[in-house]
PDB file of N, CA and C in Angstrom:
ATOM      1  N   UNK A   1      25.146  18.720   0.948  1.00  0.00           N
ATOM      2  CA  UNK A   1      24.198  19.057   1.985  1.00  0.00           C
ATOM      3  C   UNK A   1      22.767  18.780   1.525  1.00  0.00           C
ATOM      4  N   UNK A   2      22.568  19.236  -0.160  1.00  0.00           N
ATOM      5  CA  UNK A   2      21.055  18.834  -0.168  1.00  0.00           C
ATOM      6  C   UNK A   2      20.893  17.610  -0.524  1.00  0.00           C
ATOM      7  N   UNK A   3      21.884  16.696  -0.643  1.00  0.00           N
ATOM      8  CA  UNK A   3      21.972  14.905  -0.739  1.00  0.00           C
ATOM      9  C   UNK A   3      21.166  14.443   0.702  1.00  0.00           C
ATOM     10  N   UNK A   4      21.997  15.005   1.869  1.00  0.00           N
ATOM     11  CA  UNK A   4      21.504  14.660   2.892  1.00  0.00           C
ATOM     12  C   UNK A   4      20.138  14.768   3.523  1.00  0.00           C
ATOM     13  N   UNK A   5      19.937  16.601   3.390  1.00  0.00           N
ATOM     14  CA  UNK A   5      18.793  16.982   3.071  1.00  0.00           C
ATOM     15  C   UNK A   5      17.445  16.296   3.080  1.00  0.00           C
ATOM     16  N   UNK A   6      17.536  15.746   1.845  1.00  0.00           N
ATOM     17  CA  UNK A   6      16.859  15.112   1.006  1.00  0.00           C
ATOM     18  C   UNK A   6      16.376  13.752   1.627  1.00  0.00           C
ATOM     19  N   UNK A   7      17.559  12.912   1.708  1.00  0.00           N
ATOM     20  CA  UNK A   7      17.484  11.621   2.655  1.00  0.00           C
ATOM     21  C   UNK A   7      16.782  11.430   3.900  1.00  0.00           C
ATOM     22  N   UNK A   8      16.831  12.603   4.845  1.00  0.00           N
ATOM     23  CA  UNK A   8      16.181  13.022   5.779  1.00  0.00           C
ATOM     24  C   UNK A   8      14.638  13.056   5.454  1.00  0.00           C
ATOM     25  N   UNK A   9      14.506  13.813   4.340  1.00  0.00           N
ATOM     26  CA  UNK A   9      13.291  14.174   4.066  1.00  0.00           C
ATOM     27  C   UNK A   9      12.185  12.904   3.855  1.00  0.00           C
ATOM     28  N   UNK A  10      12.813  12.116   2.869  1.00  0.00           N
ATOM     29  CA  UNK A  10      12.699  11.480   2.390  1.00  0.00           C
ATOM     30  C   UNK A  10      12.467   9.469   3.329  1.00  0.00           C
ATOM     31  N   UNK A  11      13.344   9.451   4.244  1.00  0.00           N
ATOM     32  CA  UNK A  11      13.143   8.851   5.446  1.00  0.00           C
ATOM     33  C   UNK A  11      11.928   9.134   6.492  1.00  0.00           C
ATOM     34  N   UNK A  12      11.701  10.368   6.601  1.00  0.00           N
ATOM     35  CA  UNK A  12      10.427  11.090   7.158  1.00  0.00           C
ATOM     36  C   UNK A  12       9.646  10.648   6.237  1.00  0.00           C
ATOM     37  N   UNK A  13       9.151  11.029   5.660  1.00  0.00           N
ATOM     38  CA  UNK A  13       7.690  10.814   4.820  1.00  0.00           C
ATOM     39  C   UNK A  13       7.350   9.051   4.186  1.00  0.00           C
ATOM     40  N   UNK A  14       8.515   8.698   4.725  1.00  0.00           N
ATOM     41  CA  UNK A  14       8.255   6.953   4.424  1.00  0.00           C
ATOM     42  C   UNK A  14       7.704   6.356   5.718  1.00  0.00           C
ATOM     43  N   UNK A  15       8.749   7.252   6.895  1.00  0.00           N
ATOM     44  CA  UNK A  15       7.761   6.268   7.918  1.00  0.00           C
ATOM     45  C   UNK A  15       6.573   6.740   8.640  1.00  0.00           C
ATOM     46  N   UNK A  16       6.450   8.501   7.764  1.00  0.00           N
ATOM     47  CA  UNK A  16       4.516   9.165   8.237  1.00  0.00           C
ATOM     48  C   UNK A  16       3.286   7.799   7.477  1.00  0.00           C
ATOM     49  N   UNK A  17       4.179   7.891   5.960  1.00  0.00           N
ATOM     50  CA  UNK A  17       3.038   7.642   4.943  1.00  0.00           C
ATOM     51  C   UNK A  17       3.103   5.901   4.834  1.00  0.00           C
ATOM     52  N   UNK A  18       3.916   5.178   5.269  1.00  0.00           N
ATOM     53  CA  UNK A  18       3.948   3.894   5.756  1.00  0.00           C
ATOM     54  C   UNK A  18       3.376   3.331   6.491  1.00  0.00           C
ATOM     55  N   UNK A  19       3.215   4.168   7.881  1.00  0.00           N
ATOM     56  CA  UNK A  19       2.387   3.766   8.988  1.00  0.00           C
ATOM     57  C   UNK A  19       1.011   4.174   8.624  1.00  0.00           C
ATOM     58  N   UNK A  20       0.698   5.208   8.006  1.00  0.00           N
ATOM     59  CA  UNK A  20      -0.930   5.695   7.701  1.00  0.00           C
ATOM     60  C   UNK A  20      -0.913   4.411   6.665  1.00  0.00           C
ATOM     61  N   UNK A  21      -0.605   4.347   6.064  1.00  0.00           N
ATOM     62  CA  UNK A  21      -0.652   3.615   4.828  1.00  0.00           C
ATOM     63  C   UNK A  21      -1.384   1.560   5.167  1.00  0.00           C
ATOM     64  N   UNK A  22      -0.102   1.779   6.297  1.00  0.00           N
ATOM     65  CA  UNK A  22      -0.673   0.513   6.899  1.00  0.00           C
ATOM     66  C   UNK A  22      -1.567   0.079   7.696  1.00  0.00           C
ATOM     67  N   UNK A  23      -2.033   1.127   8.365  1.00  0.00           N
ATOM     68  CA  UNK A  23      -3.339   1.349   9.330  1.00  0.00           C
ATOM     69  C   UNK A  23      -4.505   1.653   8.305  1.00  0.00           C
ATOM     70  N   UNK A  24      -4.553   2.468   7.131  1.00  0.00           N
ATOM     71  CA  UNK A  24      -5.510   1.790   6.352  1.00  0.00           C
ATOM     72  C   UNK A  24      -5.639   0.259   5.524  1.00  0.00           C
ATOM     73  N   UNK A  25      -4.812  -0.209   5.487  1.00  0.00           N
ATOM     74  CA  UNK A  25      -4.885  -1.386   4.804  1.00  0.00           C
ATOM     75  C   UNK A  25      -5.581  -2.682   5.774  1.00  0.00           C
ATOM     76  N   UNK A  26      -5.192  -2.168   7.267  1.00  0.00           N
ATOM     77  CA  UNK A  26      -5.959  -3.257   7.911  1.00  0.00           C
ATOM     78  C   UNK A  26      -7.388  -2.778   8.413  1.00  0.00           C
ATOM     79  N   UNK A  27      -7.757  -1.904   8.229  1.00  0.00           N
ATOM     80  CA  UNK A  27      -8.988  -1.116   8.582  1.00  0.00           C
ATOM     81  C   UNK A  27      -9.855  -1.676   6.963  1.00  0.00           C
ATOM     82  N   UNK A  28      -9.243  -1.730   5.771  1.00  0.00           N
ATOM     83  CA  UNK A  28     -10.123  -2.368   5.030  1.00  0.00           C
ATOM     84  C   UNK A  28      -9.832  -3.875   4.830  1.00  0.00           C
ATOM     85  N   UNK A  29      -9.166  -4.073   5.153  1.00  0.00           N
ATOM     86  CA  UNK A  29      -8.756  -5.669   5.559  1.00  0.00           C
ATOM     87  C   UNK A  29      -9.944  -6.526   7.018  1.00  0.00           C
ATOM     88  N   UNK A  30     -10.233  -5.596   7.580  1.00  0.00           N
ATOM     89  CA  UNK A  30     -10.565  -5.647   8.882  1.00  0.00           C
ATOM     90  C   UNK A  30     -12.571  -6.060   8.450  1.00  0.00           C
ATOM     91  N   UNK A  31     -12.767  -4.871   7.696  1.00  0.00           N
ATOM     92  CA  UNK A  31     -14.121  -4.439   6.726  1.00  0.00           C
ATOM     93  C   UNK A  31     -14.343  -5.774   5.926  1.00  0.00           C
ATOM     94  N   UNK A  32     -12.836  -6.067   4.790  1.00  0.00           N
ATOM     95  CA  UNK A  32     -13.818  -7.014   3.942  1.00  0.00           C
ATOM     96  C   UNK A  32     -13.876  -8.522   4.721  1.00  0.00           C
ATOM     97  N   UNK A  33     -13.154  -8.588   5.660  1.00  0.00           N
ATOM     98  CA  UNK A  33     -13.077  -9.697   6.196  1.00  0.00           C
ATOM     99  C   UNK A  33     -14.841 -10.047   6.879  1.00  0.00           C
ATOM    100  N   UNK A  34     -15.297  -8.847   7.490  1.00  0.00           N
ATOM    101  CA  UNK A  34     -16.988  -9.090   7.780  1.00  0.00           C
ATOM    102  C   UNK A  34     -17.547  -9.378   6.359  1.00  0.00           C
ATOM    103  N   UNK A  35     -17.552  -9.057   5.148  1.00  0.00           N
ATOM    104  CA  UNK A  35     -18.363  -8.767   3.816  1.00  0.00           C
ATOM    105  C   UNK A  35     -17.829  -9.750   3.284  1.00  0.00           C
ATOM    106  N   UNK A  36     -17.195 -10.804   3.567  1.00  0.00           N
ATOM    107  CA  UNK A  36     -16.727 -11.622   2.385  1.00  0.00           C
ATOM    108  C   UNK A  36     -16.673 -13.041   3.535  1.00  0.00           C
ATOM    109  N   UNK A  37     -17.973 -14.189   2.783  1.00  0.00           N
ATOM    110  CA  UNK A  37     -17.708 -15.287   3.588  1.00  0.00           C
ATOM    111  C   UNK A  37     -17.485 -16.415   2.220  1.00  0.00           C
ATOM    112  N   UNK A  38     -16.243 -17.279   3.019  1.00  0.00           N
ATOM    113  CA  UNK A  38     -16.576 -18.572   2.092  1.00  0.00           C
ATOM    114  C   UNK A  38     -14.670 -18.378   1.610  1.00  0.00           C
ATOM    115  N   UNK A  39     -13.870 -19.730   1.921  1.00  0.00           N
ATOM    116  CA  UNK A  39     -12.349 -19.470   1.308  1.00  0.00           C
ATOM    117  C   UNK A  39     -12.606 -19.237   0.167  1.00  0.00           C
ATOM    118  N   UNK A  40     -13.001 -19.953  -0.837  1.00  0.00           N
ATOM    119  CA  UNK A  40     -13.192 -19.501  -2.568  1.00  0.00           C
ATOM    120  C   UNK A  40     -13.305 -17.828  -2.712  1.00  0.00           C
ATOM    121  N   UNK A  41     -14.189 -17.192  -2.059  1.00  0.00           N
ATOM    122  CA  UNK A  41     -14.192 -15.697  -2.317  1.00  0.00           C
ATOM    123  C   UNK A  41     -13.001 -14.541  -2.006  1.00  0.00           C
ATOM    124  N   UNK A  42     -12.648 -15.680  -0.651  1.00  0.00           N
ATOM    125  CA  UNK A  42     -11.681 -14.583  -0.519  1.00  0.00           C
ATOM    126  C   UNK A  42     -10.079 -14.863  -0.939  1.00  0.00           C
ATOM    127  N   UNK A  43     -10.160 -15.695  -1.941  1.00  0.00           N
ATOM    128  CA  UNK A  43      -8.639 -16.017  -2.406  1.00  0.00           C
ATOM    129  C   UNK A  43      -8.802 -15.423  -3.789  1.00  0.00           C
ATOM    130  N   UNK A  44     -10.401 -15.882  -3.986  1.00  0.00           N
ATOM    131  CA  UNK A  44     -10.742 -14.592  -5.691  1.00  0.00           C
ATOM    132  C   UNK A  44     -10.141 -13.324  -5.062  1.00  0.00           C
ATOM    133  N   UNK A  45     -11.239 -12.242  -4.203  1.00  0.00           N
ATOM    134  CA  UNK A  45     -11.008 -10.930  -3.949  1.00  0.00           C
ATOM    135  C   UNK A  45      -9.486 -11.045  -3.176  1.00  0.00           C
ATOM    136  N   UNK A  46      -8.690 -12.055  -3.108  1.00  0.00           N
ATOM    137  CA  UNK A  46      -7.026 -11.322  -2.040  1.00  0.00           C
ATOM    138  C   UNK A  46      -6.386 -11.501  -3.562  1.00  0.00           C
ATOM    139  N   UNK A  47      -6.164 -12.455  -4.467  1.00  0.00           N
ATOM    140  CA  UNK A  47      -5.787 -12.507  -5.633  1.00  0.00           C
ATOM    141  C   UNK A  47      -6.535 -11.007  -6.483  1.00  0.00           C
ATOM    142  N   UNK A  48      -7.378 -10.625  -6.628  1.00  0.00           N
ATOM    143  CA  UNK A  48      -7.661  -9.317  -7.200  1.00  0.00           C
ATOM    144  C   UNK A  48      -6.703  -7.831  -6.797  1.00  0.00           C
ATOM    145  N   UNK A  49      -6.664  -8.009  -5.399  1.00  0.00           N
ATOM    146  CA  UNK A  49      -6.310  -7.124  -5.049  1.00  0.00           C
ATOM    147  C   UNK A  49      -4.316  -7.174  -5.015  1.00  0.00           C
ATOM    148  N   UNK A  50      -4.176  -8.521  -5.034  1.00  0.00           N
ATOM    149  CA  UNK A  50      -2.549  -8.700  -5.437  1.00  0.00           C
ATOM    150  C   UNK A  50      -2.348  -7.991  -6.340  1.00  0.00           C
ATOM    151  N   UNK A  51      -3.071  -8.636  -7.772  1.00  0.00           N
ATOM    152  CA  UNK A  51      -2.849  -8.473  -9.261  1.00  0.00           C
ATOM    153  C   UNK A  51      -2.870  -6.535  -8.743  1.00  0.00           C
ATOM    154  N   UNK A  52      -3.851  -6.090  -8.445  1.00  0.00           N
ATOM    155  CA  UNK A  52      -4.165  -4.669  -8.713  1.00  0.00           C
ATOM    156  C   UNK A  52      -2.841  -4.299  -7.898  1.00  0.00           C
ATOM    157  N   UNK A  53      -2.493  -4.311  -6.585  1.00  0.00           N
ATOM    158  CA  UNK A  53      -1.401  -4.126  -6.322  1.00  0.00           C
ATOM    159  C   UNK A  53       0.318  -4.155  -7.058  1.00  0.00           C
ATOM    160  N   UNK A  54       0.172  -5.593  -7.745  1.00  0.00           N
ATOM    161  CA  UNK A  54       1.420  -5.645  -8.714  1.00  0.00           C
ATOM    162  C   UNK A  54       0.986  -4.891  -9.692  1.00  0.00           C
ATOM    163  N   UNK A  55       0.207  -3.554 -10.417  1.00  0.00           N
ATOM    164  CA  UNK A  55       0.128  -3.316 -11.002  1.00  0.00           C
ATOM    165  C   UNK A  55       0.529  -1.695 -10.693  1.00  0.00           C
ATOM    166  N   UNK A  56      -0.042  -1.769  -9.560  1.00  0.00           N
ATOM    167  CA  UNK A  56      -0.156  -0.174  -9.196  1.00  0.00           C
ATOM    168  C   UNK A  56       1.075   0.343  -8.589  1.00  0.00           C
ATOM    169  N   UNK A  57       1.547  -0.594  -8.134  1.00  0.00           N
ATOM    170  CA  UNK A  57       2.695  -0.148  -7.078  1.00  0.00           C
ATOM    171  C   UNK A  57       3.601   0.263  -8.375  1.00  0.00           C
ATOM    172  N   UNK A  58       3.857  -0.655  -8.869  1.00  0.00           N
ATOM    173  CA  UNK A  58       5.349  -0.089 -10.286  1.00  0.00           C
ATOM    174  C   UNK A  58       5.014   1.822 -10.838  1.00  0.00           C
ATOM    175  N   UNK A  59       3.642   1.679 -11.034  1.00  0.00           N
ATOM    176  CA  UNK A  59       3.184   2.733 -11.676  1.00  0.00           C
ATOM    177  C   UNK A  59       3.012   4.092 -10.795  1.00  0.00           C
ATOM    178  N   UNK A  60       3.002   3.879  -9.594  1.00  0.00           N
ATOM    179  CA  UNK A  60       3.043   5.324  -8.405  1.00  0.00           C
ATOM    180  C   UNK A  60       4.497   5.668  -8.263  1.00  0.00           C
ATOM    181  N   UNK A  61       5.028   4.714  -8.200  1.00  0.00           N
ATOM    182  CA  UNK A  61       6.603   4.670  -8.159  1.00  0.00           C
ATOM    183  C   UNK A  61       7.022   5.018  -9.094  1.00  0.00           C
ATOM    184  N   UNK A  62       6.823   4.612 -10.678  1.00  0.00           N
ATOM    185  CA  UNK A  62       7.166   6.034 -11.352  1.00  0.00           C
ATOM    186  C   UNK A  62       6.756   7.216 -11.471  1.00  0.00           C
ATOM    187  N   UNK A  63       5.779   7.627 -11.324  1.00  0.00           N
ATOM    188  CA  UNK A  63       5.200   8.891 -11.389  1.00  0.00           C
ATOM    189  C   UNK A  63       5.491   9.270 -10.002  1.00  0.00           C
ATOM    190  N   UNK A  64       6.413   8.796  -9.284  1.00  0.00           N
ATOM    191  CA  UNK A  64       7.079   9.342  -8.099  1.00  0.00           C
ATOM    192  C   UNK A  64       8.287  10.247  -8.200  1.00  0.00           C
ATOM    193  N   UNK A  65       9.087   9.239  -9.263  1.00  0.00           N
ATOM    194  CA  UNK A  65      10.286   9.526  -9.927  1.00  0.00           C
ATOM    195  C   UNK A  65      10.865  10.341 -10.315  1.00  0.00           C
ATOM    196  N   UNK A  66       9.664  11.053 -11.263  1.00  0.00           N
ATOM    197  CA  UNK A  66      10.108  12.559 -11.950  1.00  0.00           C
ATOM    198  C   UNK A  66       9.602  13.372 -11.263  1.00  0.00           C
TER     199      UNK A  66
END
């Protein structure tokens, strides 16, 4: 029962914190797109923010874990 529980729970808070999650990302997506002119800049700053992404995501996800 608390397997299921859990799954429930756990299904909930992926698709609260998914959708917030993604409505900020285009709200600053939305931002740097006014602040950033010129392709060269913004393949620097979308490549920055990859790298920081492949970095961060592994690391929330463990400290999710325990």
């Amino acid at each position: 029962m608390a397997a299921v529980f859990a799954e429930l729970l756990f299904g909930l808070v992926r698709s609260l914190v998914g959708d917030w999650l993604r409505q900020a990302a285009l709200a600053v997506c939305a931002w740097l797109d006014t602040r950033i002119h010129g392709r060269a800049a913004r393949f620097v700053v979308g490549g920055l923010l990859g790298l920081a992404a492949y970095i961060l995501i592994p690391v929330i996800a463990g400290l999710l874990g325990f």
